[in-house]
Protein backbone atom coordinates (compact mmCIF):
# COMPACT_ATOMS: atom_id res chain seq x y z
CA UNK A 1 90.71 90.52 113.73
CA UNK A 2 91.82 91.44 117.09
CA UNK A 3 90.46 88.28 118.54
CA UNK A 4 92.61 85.58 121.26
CA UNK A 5 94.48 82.88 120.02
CA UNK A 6 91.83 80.53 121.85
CA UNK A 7 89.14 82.17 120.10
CA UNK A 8 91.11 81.92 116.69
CA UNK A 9 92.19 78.18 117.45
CA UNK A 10 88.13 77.35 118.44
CA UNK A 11 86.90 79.04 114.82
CA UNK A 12 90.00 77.01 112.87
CA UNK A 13 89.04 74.01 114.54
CA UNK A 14 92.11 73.08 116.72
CA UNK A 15 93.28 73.81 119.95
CA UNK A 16 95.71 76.68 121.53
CA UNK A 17 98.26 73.24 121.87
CA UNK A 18 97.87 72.17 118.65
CA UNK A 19 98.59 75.71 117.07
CA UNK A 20 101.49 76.05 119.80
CA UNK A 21 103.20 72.77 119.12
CA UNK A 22 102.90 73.33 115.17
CA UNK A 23 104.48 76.43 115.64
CA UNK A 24 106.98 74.86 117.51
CA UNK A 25 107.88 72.37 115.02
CA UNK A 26 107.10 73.95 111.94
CA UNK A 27 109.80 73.77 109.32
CA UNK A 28 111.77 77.53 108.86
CA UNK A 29 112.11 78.46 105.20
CA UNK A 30 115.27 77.99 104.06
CA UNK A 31 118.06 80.45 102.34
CA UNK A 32 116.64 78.78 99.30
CA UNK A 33 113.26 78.76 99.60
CA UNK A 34 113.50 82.11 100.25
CA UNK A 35 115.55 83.27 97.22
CA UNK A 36 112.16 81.19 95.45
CA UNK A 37 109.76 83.26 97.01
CA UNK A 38 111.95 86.73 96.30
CA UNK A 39 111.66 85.37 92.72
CA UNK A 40 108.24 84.59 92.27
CA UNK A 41 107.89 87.98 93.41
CA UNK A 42 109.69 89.59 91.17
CA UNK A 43 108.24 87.48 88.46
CA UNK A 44 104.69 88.69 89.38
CA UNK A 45 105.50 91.98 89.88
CA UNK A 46 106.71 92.29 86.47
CA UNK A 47 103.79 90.74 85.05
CA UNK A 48 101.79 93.36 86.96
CA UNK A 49 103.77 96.18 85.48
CA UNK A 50 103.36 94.97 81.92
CA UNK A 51 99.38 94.54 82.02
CA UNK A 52 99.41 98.56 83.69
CA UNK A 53 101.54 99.33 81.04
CA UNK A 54 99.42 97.55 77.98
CA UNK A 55 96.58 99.25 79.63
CA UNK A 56 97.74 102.99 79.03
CA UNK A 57 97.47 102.89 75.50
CA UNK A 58 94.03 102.03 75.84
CA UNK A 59 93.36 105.11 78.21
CA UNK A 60 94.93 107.38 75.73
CA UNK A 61 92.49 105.78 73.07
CA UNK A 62 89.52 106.90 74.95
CA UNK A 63 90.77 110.55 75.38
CA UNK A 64 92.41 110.52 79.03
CA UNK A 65 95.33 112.54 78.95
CA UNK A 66 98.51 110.41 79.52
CA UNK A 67 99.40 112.32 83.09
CA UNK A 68 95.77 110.88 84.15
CA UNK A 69 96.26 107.74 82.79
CA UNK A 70 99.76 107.26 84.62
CA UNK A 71 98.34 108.68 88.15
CA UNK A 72 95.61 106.21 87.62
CA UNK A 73 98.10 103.67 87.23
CA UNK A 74 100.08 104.46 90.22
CA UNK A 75 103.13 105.17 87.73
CA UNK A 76 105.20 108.47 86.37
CA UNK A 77 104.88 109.66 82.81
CA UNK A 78 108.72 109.36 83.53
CA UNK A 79 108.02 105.44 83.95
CA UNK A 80 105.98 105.10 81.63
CA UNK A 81 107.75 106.19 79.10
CA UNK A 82 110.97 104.46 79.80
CA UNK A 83 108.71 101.28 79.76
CA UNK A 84 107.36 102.21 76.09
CA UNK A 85 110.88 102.94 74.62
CA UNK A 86 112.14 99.54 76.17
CA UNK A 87 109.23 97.68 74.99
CA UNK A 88 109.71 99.32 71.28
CA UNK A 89 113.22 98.20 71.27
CA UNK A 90 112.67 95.07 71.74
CA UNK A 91 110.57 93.86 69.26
């Protein structure tokens, strides 16, 4: 917001100090924690990638050609359909 850290301390409600010695003594994420977050990541990004991909279908349902439906999706036909084969295999 391009705004001091005096400015940003007065609208949070504390004081350039307070921010300063919480910084100062805020706990660093450790290895572990880390490896968590990296995870939960993952996990959600996956989760993303399988609602995109359940949506395609119903694209191609409506008529959009599946090259528009995968640009709209941010994905290759490539990607897509190395998800679909996948996903067919497993069940």
């Amino acid at each position: 917001y391009n705004v001091g850290l005096e400015e940003a301390c007065s609208v949070a409600g504390i004081s350039a100090i307070d921010y300063s010695e919480w910084k100062e003594n805020a706990p660093q994420m450790t290895f572990q924690e880390q490896e968590i977050d990296e995870h939960e990541l993952e996990m959600k990004e996956k989760i993303m990638e399988k609602i995109v991909m359940h949506k395609i279908p119903d694209l191609l349902k409506l008529g959009i050609t599946l090259e528009n439906a995968c640009e709209f999706a941010k994905i290759s036909v490539e990607e897509y359909e190395e998800y679909k084969n996948k996903h067919v295999n497993e069940e």
